[in-house]
PDB file of N, CA and C in Angstrom:
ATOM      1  N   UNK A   1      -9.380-132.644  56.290  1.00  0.00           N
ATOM      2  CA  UNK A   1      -9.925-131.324  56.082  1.00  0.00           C
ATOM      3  C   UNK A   1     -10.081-130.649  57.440  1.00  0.00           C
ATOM      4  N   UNK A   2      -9.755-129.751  57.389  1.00  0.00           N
ATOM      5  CA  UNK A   2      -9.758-128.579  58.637  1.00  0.00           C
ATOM      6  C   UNK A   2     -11.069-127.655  58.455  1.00  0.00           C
ATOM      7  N   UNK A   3     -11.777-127.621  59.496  1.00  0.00           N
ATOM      8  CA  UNK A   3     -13.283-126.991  59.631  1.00  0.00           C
ATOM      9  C   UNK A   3     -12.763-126.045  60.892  1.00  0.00           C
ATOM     10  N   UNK A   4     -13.514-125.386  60.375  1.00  0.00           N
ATOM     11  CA  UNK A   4     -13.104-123.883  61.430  1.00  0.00           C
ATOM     12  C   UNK A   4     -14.681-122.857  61.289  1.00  0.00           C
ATOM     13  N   UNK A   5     -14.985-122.294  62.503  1.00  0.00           N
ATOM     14  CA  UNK A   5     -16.069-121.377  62.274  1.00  0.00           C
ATOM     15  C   UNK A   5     -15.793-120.423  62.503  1.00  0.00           C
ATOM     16  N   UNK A   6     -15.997-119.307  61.814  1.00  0.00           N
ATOM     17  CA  UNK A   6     -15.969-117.812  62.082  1.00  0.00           C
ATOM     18  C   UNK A   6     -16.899-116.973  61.734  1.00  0.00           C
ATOM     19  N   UNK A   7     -16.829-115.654  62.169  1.00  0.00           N
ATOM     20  CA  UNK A   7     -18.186-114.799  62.665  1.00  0.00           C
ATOM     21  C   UNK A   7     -17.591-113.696  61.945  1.00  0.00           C
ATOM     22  N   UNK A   8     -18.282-112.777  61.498  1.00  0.00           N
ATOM     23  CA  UNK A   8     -18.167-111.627  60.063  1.00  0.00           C
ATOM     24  C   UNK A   8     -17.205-110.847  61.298  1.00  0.00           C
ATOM     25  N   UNK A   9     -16.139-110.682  60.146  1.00  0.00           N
ATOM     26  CA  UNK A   9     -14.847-109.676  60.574  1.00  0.00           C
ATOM     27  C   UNK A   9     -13.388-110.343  61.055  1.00  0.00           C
ATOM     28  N   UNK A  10     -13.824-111.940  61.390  1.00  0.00           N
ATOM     29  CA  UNK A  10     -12.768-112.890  61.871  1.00  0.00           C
ATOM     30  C   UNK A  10     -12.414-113.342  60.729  1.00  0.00           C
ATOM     31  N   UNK A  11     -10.469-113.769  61.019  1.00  0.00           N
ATOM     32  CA  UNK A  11     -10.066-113.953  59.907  1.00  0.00           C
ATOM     33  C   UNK A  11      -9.485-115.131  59.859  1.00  0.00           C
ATOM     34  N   UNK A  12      -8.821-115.966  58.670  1.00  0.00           N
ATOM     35  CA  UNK A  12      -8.080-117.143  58.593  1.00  0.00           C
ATOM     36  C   UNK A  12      -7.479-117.221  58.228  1.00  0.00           C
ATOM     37  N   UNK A  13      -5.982-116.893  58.681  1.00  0.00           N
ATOM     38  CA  UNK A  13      -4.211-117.243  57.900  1.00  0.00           C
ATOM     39  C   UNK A  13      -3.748-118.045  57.837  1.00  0.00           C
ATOM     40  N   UNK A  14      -3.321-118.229  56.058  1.00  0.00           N
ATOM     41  CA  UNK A  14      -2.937-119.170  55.803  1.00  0.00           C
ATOM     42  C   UNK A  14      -1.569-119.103  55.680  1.00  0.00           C
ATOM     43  N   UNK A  15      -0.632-119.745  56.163  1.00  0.00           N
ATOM     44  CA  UNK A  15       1.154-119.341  56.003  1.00  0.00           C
ATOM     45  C   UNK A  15       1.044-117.838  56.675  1.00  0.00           C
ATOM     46  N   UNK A  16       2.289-117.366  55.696  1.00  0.00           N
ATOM     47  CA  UNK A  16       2.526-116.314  56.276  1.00  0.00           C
ATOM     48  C   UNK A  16       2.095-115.147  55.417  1.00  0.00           C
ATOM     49  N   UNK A  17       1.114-115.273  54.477  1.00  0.00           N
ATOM     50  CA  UNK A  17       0.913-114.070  53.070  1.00  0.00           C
ATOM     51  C   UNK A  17      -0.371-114.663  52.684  1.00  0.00           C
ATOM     52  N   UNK A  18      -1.298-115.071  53.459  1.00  0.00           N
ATOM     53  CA  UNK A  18      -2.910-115.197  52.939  1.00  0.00           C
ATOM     54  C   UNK A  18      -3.718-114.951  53.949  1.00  0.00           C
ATOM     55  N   UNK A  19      -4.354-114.189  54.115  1.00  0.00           N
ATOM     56  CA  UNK A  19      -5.601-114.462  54.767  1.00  0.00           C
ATOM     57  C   UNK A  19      -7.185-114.175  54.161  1.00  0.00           C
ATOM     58  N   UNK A  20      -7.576-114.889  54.808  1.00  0.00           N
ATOM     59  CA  UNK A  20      -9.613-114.775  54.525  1.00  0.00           C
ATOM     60  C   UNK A  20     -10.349-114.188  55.613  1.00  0.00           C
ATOM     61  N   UNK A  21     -11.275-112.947  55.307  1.00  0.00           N
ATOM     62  CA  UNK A  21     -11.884-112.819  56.031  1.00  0.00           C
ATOM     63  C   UNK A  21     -13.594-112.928  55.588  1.00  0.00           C
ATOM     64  N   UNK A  22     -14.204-113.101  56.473  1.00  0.00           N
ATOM     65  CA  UNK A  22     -15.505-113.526  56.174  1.00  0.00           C
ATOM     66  C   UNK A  22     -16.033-112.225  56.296  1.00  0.00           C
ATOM     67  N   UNK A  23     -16.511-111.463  55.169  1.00  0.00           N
ATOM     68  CA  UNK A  23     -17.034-110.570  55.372  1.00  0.00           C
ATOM     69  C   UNK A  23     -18.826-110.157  55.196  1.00  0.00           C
ATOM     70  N   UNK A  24     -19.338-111.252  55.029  1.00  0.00           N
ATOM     71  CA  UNK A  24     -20.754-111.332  55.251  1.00  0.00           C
ATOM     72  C   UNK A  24     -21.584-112.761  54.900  1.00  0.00           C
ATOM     73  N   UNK A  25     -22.453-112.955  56.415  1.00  0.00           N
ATOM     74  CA  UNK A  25     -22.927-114.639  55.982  1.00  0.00           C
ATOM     75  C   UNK A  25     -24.548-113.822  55.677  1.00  0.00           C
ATOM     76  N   UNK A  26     -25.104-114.143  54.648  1.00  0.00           N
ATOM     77  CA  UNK A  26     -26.622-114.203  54.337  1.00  0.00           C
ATOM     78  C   UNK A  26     -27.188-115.529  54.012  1.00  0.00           C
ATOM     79  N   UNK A  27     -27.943-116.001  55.149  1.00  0.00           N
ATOM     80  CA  UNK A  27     -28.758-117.606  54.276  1.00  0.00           C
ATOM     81  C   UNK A  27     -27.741-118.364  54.226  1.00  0.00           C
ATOM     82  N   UNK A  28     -27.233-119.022  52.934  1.00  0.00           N
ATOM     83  CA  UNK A  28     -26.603-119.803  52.789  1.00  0.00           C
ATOM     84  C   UNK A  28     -24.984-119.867  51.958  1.00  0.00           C
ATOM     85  N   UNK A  29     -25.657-117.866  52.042  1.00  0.00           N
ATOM     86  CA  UNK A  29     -24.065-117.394  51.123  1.00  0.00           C
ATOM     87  C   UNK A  29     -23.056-116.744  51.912  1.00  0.00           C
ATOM     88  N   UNK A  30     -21.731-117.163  51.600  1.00  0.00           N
ATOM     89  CA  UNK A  30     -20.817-116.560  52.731  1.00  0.00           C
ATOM     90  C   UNK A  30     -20.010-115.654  51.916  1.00  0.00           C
ATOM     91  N   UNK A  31     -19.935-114.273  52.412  1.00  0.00           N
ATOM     92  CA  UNK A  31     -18.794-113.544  51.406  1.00  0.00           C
ATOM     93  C   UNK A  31     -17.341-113.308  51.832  1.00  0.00           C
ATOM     94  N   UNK A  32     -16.417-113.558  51.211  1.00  0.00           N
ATOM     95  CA  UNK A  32     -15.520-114.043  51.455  1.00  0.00           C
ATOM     96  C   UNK A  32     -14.429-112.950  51.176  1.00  0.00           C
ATOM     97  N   UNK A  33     -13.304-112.045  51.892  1.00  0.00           N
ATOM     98  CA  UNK A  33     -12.579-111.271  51.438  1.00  0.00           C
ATOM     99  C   UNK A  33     -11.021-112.110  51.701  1.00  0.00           C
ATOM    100  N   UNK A  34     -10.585-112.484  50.247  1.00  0.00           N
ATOM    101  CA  UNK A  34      -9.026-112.823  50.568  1.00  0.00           C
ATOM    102  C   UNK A  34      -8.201-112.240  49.961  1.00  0.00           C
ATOM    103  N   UNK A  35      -7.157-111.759  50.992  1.00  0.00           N
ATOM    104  CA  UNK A  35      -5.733-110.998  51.058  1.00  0.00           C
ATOM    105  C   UNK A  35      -4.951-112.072  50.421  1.00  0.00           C
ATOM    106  N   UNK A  36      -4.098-111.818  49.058  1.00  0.00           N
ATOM    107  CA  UNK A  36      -2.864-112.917  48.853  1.00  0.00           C
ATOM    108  C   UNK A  36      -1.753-111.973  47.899  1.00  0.00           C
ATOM    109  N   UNK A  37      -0.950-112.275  47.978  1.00  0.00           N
ATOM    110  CA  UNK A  37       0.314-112.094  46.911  1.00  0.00           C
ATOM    111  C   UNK A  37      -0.069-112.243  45.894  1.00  0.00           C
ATOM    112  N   UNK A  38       0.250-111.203  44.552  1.00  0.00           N
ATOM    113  CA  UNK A  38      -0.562-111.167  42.929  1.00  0.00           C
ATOM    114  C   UNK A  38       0.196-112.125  42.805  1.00  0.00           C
ATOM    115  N   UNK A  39       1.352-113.316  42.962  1.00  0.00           N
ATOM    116  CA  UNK A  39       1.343-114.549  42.271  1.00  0.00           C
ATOM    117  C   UNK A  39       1.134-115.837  43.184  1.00  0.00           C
ATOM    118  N   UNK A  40      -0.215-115.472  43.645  1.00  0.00           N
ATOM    119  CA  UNK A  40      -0.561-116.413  44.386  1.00  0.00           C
ATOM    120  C   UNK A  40      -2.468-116.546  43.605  1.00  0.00           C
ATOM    121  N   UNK A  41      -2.269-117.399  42.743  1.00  0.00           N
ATOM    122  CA  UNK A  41      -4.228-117.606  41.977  1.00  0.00           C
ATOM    123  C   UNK A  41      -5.015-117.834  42.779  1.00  0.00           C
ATOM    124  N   UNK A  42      -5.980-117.343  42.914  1.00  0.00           N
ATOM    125  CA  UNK A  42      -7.233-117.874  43.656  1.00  0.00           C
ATOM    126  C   UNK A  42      -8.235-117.466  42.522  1.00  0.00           C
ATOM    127  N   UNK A  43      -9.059-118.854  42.926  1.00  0.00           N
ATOM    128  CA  UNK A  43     -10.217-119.272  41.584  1.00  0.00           C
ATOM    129  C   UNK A  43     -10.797-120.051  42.382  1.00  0.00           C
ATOM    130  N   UNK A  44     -12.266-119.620  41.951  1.00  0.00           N
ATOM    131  CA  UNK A  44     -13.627-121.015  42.444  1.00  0.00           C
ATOM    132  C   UNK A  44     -13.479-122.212  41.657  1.00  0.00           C
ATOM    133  N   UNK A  45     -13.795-123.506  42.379  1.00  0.00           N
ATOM    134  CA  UNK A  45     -13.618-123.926  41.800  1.00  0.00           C
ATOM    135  C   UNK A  45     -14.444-124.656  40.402  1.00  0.00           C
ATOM    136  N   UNK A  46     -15.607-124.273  40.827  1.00  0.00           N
ATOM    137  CA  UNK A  46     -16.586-124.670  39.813  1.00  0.00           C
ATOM    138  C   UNK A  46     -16.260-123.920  38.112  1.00  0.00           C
ATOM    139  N   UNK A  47     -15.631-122.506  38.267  1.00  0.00           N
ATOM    140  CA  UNK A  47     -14.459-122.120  37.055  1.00  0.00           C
ATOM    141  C   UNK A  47     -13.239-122.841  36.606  1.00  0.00           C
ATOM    142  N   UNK A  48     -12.570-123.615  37.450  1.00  0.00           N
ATOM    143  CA  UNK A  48     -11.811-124.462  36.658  1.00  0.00           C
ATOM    144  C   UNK A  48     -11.836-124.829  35.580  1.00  0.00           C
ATOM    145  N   UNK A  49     -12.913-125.953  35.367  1.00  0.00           N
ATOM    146  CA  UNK A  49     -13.150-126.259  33.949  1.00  0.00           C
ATOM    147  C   UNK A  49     -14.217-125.995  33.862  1.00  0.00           C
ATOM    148  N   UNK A  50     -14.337-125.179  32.693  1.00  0.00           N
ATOM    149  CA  UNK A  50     -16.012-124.544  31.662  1.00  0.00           C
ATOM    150  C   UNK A  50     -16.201-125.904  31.424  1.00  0.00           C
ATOM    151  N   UNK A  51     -17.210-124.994  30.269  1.00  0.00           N
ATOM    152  CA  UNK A  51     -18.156-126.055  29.580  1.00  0.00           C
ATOM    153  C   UNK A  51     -17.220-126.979  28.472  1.00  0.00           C
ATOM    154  N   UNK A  52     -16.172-126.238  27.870  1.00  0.00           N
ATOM    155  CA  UNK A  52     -15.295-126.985  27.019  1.00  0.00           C
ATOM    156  C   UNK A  52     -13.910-127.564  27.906  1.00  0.00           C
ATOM    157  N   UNK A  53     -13.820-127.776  29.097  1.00  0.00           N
ATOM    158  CA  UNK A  53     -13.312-128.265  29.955  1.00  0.00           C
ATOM    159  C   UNK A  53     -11.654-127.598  29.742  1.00  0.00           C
ATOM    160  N   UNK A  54     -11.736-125.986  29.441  1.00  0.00           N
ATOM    161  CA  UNK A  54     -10.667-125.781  29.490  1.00  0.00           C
ATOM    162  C   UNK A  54     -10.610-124.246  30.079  1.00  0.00           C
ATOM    163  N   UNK A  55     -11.711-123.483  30.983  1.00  0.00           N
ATOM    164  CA  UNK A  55     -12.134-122.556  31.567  1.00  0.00           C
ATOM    165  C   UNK A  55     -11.012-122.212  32.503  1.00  0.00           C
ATOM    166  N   UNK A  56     -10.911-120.987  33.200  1.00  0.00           N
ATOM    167  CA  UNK A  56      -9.977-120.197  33.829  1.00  0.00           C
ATOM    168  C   UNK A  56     -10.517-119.463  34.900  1.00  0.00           C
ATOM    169  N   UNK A  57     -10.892-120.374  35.866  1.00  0.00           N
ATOM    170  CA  UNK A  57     -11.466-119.538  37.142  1.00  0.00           C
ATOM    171  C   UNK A  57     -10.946-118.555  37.439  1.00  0.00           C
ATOM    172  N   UNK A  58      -9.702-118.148  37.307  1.00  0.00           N
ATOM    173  CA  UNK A  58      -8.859-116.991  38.090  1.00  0.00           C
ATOM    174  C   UNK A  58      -9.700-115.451  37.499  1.00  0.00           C
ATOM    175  N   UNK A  59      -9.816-114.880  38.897  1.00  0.00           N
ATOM    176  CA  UNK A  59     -10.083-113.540  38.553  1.00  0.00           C
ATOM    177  C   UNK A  59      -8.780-112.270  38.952  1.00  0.00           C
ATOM    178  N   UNK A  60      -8.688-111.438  37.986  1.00  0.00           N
ATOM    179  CA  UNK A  60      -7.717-110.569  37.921  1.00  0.00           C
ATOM    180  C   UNK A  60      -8.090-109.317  38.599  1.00  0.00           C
ATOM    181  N   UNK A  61      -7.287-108.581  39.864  1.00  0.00           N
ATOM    182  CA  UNK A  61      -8.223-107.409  40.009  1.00  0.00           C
ATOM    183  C   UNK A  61      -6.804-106.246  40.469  1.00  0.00           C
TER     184      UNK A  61
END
């Protein structure tokens, strides 16, 4: 696992068509802005599997 620290406005590319930027740390919550290609999913993972273990983290926007 790769650990990296960054400070609100710094970013993290992944390949050549993702990046994350950290766009606000409060306490213990970090908000997170990621840039990707619409066929590239990003989902938390605690949405993976619901309660009937067949849930759909992906959000559409």
């Amino acid at each position: 696992m790769l650990i990296l620290t960054r400070k609100t406005g710094e970013k993290i590319l992944i390949a050549d068509n993702v990046s994350i930027t950290v766009l606000n740390v409060s306490g213990t919550q970090v908000k997170l802005g990621i840039d990707a290609p619409q066929d590239v999913r990003i989902m938390r993972e605690e949405l993976l599997s619901g309660p009937d273990g067949a849930g759909d983290g992906a959000v559409e926007e």
